[in-house]
PDB file of N, CA and C in Angstrom:
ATOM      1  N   UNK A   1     -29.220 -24.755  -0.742  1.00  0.00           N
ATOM      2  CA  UNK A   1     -28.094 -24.024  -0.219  1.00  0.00           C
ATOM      3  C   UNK A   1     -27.144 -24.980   0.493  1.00  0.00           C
ATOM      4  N   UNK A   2     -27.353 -25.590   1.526  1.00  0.00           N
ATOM      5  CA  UNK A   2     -26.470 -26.475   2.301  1.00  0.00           C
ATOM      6  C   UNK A   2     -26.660 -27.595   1.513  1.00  0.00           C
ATOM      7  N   UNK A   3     -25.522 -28.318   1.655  1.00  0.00           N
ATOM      8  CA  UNK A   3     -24.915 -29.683   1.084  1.00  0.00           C
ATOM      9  C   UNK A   3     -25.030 -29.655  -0.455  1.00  0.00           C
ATOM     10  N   UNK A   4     -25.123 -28.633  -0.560  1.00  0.00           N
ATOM     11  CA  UNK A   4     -24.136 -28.391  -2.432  1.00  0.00           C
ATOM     12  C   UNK A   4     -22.860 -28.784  -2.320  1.00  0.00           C
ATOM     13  N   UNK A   5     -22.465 -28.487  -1.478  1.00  0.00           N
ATOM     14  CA  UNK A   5     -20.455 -28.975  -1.310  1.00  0.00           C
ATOM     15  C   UNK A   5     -20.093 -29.732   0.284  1.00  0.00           C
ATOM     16  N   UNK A   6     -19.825 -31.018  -0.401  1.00  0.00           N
ATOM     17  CA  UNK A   6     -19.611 -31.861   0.239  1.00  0.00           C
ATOM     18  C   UNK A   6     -18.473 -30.967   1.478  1.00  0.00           C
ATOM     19  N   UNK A   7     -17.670 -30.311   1.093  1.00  0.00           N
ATOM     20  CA  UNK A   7     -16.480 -29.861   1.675  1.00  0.00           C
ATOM     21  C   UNK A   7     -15.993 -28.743   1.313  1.00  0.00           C
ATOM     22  N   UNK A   8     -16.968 -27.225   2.028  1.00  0.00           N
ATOM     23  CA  UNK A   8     -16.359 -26.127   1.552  1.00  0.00           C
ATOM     24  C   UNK A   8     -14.960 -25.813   2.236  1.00  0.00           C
ATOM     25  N   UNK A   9     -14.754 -26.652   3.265  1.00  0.00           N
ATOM     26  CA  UNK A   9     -13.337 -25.490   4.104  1.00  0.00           C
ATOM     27  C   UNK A   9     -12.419 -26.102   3.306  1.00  0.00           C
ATOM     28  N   UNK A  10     -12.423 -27.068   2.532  1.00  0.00           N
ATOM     29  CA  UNK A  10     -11.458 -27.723   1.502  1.00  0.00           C
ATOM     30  C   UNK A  10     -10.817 -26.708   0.729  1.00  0.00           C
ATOM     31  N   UNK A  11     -12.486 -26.037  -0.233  1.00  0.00           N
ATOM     32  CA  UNK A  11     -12.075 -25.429  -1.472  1.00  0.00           C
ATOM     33  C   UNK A  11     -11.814 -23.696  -0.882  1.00  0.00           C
ATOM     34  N   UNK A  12     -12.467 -23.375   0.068  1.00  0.00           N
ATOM     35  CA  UNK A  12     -11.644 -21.956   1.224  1.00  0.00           C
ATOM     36  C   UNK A  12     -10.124 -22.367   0.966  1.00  0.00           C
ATOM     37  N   UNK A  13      -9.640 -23.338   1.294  1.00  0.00           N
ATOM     38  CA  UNK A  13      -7.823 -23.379   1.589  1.00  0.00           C
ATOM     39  C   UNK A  13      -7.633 -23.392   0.294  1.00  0.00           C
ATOM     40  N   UNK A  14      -7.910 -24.399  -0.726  1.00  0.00           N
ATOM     41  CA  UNK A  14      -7.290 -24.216  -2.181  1.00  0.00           C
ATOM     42  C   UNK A  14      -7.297 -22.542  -2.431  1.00  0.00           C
ATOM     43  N   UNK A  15      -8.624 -22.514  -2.212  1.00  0.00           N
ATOM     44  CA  UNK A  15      -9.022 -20.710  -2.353  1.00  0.00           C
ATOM     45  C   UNK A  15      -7.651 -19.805  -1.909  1.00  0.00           C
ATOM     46  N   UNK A  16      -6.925 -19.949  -0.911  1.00  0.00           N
ATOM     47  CA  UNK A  16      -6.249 -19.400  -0.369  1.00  0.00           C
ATOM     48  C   UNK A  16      -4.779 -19.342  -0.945  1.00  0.00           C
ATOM     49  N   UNK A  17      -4.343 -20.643  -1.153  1.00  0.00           N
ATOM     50  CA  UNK A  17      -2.995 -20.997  -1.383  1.00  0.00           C
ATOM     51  C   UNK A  17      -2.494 -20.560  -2.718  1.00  0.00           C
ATOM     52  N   UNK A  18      -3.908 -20.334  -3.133  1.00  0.00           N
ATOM     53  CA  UNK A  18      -3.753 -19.654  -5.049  1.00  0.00           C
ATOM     54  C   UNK A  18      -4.071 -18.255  -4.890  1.00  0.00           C
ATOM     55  N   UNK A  19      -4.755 -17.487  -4.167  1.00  0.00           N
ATOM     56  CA  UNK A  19      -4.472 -16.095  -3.661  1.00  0.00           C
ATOM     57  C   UNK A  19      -2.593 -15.752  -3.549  1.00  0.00           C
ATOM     58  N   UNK A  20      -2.282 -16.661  -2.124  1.00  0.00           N
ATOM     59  CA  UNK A  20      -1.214 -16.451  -1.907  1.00  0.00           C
ATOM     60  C   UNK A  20      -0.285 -16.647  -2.979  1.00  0.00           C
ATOM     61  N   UNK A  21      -0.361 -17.874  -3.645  1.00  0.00           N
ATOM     62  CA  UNK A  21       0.753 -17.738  -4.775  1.00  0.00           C
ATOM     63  C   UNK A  21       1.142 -17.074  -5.511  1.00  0.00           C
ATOM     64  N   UNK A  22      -0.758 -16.310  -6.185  1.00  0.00           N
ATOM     65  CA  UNK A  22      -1.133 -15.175  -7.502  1.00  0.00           C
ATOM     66  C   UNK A  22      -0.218 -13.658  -6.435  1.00  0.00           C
ATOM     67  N   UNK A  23      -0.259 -13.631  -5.366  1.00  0.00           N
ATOM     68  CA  UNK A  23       0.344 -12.531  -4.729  1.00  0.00           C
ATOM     69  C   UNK A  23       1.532 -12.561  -5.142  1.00  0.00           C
ATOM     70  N   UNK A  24       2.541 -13.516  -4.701  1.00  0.00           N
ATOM     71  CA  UNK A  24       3.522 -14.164  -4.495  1.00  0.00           C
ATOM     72  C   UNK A  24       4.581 -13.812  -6.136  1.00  0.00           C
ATOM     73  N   UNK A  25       3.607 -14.400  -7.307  1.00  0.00           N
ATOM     74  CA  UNK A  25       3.777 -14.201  -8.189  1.00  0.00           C
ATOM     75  C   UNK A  25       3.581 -12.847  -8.906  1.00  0.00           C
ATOM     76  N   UNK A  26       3.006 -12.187  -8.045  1.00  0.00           N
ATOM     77  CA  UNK A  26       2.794 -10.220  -8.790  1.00  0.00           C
ATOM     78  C   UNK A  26       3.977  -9.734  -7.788  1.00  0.00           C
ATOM     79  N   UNK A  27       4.126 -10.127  -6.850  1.00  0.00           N
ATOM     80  CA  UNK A  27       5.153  -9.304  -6.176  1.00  0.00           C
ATOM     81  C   UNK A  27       6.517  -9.774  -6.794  1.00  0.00           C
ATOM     82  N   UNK A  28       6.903 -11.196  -7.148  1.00  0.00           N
ATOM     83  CA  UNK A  28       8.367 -11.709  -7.884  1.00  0.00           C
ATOM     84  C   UNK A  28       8.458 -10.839  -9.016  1.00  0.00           C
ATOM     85  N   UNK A  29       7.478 -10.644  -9.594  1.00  0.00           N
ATOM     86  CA  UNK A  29       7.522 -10.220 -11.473  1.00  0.00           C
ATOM     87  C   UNK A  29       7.567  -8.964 -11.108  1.00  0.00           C
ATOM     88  N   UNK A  30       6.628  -7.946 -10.000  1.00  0.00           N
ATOM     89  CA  UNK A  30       6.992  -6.885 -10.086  1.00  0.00           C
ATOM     90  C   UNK A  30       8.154  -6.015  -9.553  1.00  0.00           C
ATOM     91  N   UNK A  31       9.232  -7.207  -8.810  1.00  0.00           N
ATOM     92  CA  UNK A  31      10.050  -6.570  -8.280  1.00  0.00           C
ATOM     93  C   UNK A  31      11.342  -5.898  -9.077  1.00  0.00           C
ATOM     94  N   UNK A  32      11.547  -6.598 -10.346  1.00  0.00           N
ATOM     95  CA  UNK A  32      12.688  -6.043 -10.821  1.00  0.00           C
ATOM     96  C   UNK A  32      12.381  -4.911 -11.701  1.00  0.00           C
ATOM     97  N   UNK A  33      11.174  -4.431 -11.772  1.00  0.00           N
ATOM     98  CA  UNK A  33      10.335  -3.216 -12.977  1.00  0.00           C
ATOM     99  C   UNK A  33      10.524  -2.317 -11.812  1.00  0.00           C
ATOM    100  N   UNK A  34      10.622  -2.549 -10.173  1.00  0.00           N
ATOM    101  CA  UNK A  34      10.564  -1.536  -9.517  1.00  0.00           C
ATOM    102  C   UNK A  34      11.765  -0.585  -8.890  1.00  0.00           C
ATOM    103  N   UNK A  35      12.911  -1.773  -8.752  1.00  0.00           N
ATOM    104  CA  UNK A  35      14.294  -2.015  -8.815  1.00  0.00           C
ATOM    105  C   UNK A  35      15.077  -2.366  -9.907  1.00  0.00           C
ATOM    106  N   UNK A  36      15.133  -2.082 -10.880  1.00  0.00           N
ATOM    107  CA  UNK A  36      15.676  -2.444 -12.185  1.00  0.00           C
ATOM    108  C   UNK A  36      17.156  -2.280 -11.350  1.00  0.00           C
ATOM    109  N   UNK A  37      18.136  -1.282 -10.836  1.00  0.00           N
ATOM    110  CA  UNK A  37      19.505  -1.354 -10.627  1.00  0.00           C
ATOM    111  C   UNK A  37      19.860  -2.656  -9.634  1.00  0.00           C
ATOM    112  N   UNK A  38      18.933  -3.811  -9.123  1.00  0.00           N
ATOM    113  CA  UNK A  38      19.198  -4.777  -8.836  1.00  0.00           C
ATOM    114  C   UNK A  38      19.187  -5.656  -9.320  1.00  0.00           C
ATOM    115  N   UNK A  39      19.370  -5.741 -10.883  1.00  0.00           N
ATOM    116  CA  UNK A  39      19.304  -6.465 -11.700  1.00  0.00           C
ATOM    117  C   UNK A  39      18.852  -8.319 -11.452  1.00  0.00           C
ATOM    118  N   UNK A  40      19.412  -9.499 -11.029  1.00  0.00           N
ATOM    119  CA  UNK A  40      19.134 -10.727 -10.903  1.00  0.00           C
ATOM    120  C   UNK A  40      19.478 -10.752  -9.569  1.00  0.00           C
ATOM    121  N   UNK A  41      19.560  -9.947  -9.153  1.00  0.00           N
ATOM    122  CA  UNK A  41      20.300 -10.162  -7.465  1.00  0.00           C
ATOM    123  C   UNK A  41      18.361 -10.533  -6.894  1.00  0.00           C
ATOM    124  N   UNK A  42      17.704 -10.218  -7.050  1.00  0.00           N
ATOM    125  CA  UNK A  42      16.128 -10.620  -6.402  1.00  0.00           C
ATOM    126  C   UNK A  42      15.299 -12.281  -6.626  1.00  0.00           C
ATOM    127  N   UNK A  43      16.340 -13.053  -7.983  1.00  0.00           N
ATOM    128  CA  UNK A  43      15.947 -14.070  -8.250  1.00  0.00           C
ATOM    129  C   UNK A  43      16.803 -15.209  -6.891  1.00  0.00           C
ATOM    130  N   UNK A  44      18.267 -15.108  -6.754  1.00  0.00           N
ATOM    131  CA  UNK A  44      18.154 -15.573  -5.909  1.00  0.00           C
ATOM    132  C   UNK A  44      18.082 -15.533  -4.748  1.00  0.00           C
ATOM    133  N   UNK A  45      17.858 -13.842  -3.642  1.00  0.00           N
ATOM    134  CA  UNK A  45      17.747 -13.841  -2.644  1.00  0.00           C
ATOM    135  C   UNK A  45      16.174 -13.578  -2.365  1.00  0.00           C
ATOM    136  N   UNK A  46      15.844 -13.742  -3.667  1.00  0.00           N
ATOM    137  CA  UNK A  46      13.816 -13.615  -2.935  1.00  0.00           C
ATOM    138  C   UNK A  46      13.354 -14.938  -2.598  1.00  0.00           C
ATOM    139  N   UNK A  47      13.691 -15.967  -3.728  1.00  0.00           N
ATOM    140  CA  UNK A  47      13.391 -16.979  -3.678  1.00  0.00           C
ATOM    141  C   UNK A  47      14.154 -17.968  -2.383  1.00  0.00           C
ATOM    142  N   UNK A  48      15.351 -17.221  -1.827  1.00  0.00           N
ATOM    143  CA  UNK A  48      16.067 -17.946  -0.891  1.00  0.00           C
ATOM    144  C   UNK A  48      15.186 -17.522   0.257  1.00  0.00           C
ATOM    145  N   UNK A  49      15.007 -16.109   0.759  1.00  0.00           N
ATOM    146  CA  UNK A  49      14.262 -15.731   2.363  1.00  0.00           C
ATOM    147  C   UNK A  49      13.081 -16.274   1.702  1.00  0.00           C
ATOM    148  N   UNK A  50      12.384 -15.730   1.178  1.00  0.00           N
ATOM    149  CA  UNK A  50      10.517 -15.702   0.989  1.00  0.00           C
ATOM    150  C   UNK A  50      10.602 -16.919   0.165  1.00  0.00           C
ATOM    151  N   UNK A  51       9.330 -17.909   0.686  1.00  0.00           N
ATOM    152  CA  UNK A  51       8.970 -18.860   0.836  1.00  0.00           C
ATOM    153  C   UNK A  51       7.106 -19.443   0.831  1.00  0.00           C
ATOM    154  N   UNK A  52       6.588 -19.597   0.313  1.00  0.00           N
ATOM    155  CA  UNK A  52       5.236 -20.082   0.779  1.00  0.00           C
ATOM    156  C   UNK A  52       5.396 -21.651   1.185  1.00  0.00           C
ATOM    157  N   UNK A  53       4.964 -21.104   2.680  1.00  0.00           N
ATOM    158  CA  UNK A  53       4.835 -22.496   3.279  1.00  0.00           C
ATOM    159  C   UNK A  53       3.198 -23.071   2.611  1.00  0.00           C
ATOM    160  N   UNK A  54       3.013 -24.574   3.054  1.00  0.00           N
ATOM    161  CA  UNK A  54       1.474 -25.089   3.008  1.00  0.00           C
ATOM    162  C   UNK A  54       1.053 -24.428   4.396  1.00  0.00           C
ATOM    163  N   UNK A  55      -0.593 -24.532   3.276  1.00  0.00           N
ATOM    164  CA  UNK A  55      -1.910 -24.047   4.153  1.00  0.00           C
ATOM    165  C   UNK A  55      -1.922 -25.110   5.243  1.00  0.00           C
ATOM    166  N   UNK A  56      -2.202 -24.569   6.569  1.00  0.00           N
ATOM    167  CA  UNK A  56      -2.013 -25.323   7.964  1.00  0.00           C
ATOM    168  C   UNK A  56      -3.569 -25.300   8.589  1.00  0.00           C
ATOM    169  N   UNK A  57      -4.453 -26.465   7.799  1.00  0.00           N
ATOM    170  CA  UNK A  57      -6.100 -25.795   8.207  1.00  0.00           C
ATOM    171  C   UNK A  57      -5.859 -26.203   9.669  1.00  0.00           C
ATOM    172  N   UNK A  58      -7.062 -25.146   9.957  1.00  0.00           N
ATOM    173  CA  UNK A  58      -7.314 -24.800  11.397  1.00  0.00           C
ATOM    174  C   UNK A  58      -8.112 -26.474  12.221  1.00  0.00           C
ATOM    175  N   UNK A  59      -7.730 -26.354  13.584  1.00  0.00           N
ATOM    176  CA  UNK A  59      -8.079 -28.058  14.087  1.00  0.00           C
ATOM    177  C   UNK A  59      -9.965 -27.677  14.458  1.00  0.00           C
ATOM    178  N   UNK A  60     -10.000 -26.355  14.372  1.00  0.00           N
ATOM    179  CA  UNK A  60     -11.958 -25.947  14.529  1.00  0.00           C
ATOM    180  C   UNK A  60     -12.478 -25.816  13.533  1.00  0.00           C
ATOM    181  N   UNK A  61     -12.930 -26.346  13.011  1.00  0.00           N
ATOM    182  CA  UNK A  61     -13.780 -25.577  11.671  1.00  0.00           C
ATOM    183  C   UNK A  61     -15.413 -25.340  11.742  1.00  0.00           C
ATOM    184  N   UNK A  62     -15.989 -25.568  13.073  1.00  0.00           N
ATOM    185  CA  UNK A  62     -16.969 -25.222  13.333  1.00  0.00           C
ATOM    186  C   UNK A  62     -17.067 -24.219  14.432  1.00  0.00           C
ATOM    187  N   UNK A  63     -18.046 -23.572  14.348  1.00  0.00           N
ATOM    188  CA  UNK A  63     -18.231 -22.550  15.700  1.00  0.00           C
ATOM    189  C   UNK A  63     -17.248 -21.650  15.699  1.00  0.00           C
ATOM    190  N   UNK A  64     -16.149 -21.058  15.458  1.00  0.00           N
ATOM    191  CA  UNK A  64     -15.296 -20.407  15.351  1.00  0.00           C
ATOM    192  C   UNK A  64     -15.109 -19.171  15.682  1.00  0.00           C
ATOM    193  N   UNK A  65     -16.225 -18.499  14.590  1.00  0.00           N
ATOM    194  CA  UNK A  65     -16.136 -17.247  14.225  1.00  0.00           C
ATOM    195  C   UNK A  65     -16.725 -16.151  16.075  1.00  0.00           C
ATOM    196  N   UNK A  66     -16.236 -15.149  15.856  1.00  0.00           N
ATOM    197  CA  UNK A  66     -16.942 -14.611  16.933  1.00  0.00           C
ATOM    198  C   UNK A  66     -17.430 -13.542  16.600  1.00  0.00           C
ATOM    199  N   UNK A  67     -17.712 -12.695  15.028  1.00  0.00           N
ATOM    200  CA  UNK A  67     -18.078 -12.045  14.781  1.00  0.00           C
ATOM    201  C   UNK A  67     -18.762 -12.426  13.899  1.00  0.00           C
ATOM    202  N   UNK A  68     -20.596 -11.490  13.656  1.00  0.00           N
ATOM    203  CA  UNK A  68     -21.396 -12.233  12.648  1.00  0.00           C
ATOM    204  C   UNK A  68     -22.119 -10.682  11.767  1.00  0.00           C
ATOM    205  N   UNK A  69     -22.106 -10.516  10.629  1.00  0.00           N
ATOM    206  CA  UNK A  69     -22.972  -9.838  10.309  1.00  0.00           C
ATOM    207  C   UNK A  69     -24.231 -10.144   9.704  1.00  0.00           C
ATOM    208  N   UNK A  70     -25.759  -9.869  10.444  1.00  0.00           N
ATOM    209  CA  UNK A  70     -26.399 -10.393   9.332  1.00  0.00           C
ATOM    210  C   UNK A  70     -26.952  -9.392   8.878  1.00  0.00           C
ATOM    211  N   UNK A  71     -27.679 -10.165   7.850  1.00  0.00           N
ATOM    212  CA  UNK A  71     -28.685  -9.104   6.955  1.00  0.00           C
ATOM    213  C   UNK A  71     -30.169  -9.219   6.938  1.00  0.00           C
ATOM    214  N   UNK A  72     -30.649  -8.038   7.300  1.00  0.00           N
ATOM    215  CA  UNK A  72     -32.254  -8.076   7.078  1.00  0.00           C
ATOM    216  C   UNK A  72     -32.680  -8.504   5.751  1.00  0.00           C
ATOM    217  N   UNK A  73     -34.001  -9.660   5.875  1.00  0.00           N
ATOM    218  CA  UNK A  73     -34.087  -9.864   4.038  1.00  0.00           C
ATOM    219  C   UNK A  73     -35.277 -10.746   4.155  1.00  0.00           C
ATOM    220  N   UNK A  74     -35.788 -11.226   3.291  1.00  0.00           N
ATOM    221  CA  UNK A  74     -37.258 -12.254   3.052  1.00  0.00           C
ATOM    222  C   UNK A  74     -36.640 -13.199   3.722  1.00  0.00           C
ATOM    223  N   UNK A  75     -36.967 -14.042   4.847  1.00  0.00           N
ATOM    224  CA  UNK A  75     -36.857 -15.463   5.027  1.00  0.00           C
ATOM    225  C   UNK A  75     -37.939 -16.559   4.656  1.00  0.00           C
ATOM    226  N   UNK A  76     -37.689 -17.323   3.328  1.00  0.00           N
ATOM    227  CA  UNK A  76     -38.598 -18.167   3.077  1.00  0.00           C
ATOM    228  C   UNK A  76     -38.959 -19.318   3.759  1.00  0.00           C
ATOM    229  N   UNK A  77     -37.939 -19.412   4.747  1.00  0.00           N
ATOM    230  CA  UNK A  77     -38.235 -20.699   5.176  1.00  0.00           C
ATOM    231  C   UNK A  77     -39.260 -20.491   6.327  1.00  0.00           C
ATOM    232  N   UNK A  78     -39.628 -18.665   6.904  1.00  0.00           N
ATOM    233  CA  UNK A  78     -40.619 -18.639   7.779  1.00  0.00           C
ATOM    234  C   UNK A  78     -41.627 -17.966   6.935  1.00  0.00           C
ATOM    235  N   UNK A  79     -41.321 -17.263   6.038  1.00  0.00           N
ATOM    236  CA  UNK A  79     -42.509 -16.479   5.287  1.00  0.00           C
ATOM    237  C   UNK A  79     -42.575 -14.942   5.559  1.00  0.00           C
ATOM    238  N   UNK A  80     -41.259 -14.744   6.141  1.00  0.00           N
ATOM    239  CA  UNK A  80     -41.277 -12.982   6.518  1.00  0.00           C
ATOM    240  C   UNK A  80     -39.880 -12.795   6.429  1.00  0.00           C
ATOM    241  N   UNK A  81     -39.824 -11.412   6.826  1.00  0.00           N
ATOM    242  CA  UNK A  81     -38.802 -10.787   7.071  1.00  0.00           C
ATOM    243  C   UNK A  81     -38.198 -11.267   8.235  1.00  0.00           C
ATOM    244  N   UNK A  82     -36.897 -10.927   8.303  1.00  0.00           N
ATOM    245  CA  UNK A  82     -36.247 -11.747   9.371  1.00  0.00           C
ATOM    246  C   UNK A  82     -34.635 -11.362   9.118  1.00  0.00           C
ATOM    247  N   UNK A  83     -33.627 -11.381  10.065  1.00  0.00           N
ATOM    248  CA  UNK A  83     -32.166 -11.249  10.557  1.00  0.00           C
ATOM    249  C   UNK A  83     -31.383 -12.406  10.069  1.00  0.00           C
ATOM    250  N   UNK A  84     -30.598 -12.681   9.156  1.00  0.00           N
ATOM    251  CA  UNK A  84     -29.946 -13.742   8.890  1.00  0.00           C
ATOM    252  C   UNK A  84     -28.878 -13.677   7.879  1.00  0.00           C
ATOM    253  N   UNK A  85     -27.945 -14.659   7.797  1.00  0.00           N
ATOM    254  CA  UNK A  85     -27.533 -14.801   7.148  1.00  0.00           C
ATOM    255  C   UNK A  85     -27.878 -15.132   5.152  1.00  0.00           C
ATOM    256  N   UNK A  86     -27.285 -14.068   4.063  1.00  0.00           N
ATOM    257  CA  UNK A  86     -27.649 -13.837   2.903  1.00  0.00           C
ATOM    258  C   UNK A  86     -27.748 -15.276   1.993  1.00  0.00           C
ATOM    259  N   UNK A  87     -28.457 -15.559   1.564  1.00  0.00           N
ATOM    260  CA  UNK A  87     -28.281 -17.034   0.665  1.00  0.00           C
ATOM    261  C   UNK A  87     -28.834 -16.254  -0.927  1.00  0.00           C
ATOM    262  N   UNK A  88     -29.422 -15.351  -1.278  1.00  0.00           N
ATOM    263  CA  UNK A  88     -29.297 -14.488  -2.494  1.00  0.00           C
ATOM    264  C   UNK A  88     -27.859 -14.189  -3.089  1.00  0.00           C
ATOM    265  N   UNK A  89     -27.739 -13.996  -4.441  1.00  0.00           N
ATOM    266  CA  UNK A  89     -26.555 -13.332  -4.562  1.00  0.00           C
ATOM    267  C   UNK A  89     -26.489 -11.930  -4.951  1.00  0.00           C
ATOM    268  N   UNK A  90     -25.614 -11.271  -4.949  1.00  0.00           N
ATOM    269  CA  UNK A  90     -25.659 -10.072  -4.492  1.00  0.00           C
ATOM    270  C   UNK A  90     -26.085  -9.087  -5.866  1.00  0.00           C
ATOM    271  N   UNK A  91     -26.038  -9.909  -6.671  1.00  0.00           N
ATOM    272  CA  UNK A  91     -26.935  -9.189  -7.928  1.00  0.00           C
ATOM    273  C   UNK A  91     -28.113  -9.168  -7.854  1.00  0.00           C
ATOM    274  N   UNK A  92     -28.751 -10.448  -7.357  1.00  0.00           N
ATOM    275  CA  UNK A  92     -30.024 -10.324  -7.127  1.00  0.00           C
ATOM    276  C   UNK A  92     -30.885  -9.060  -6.299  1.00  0.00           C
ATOM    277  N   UNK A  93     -31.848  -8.476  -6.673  1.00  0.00           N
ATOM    278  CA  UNK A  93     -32.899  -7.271  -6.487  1.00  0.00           C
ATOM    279  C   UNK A  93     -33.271  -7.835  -5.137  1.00  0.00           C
ATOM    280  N   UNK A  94     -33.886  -9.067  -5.313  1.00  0.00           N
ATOM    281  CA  UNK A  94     -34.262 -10.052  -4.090  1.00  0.00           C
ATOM    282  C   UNK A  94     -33.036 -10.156  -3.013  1.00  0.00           C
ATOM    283  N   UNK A  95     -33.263  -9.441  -1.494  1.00  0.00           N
ATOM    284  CA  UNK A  95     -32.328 -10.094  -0.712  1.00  0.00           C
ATOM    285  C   UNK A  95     -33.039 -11.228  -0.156  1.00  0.00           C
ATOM    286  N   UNK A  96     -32.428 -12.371   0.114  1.00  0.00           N
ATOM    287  CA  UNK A  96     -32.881 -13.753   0.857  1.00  0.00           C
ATOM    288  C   UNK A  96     -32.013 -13.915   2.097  1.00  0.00           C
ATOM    289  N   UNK A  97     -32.444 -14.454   3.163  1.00  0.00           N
ATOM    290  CA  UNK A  97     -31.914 -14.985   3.994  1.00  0.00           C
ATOM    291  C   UNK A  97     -32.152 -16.087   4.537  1.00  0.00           C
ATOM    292  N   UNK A  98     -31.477 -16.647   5.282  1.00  0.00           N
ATOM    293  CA  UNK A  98     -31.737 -17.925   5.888  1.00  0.00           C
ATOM    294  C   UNK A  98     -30.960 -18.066   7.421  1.00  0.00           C
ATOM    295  N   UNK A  99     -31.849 -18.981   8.492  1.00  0.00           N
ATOM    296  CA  UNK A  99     -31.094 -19.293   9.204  1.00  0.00           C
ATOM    297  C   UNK A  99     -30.508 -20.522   9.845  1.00  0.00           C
ATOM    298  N   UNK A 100     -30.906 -21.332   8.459  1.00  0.00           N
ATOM    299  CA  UNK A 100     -30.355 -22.651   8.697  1.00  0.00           C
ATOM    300  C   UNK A 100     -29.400 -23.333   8.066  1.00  0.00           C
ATOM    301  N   UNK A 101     -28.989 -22.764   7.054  1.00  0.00           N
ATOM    302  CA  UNK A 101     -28.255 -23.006   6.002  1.00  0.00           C
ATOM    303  C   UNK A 101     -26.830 -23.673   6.877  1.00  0.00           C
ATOM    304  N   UNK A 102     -26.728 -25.023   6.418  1.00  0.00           N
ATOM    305  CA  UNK A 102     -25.774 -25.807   6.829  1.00  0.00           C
ATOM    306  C   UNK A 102     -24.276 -25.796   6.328  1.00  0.00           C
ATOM    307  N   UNK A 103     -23.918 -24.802   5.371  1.00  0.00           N
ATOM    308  CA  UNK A 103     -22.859 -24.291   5.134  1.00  0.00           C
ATOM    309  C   UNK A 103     -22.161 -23.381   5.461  1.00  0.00           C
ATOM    310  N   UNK A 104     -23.103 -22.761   6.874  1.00  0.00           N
ATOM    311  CA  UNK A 104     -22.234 -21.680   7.461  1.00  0.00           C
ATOM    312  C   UNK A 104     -22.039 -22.655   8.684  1.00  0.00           C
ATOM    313  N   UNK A 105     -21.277 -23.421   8.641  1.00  0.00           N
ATOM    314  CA  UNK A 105     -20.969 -24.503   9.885  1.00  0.00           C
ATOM    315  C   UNK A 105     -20.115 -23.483  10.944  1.00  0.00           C
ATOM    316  N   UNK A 106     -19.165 -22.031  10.171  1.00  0.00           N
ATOM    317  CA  UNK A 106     -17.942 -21.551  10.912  1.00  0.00           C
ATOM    318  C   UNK A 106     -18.926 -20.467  12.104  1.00  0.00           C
ATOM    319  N   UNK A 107     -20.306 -20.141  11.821  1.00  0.00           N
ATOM    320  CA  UNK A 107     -20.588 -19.691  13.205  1.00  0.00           C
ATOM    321  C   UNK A 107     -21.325 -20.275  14.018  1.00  0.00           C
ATOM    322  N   UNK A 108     -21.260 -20.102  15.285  1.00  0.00           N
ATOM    323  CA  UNK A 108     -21.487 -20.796  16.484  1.00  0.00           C
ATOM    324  C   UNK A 108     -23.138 -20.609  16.933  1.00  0.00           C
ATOM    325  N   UNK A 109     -23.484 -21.745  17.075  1.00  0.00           N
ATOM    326  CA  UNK A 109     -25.212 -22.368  16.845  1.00  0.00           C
ATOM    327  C   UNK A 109     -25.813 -21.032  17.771  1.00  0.00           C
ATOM    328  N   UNK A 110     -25.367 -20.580  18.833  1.00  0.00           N
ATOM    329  CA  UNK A 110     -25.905 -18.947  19.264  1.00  0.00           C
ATOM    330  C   UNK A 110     -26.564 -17.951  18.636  1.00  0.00           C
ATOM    331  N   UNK A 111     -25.390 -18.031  17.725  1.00  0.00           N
ATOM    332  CA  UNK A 111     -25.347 -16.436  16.527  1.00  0.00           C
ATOM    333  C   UNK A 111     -26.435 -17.084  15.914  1.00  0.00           C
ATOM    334  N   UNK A 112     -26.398 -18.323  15.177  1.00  0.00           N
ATOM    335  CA  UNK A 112     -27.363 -18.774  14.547  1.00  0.00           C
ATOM    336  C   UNK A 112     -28.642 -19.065  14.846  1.00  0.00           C
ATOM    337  N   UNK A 113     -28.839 -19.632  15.893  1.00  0.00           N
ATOM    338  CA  UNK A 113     -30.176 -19.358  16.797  1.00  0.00           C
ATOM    339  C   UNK A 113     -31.177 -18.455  17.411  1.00  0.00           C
ATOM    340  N   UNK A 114     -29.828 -17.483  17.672  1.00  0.00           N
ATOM    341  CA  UNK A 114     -30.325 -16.083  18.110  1.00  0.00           C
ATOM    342  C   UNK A 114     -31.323 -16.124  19.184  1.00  0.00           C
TER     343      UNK A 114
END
């Protein structure tokens, strides 16, 4: 589970900036099907106000979060049941958890410690 990815908050922001664009891009295309009597008037005043700035990552990327949900599930790494964060995927029959998993760096060693 941890250190599969050298650098997830990397691929989170790519993650993001292509959300925002794919938005960006359903809202441009769908605006003139919705407004047709504004004919080209939306090409250049959408593109003049609205803008996607760059992703501005955050200066914390650890400890962060202040809200945690976990999930009850097998913890293998003690041999029981146990409160933690999911490392199964969600198809799986099997829920798994874990509470060491080094890729949830964004909550704070508390939550994780418990």
């Amino acid at each position: 589970m941890g250190g599969e990815n050298p650098n997830p908050y990397q691929d989170q922001l790519k993650k993001k900036v292509e959300e925002v664009e794919q938005c960006f891009s359903t809202f441009h295309s769908s605006f003139p099907k919705q407004y047709p009597e504004l004919g080209d008037w939306h090409k250049s005043q959408l593109l003049k106000w609205f803008r996607i700035e760059d992703i501005r990552p955050s200066p914390k990327i650890e400890g962060y979060r202040n809200k945690c949900e976990l999930t009850i599930g097998y913890n293998s790494e003690i041999g029981k049941l146990g409160a933690g964060v999911r490392v199964s995927p969600l198809e799986s029959k099997r829920v798994e958890i874990s509470t060491t998993d080094d890729s949830y760096i964004h909550l704070p060693k508390p939550m994780i410690e418990g």
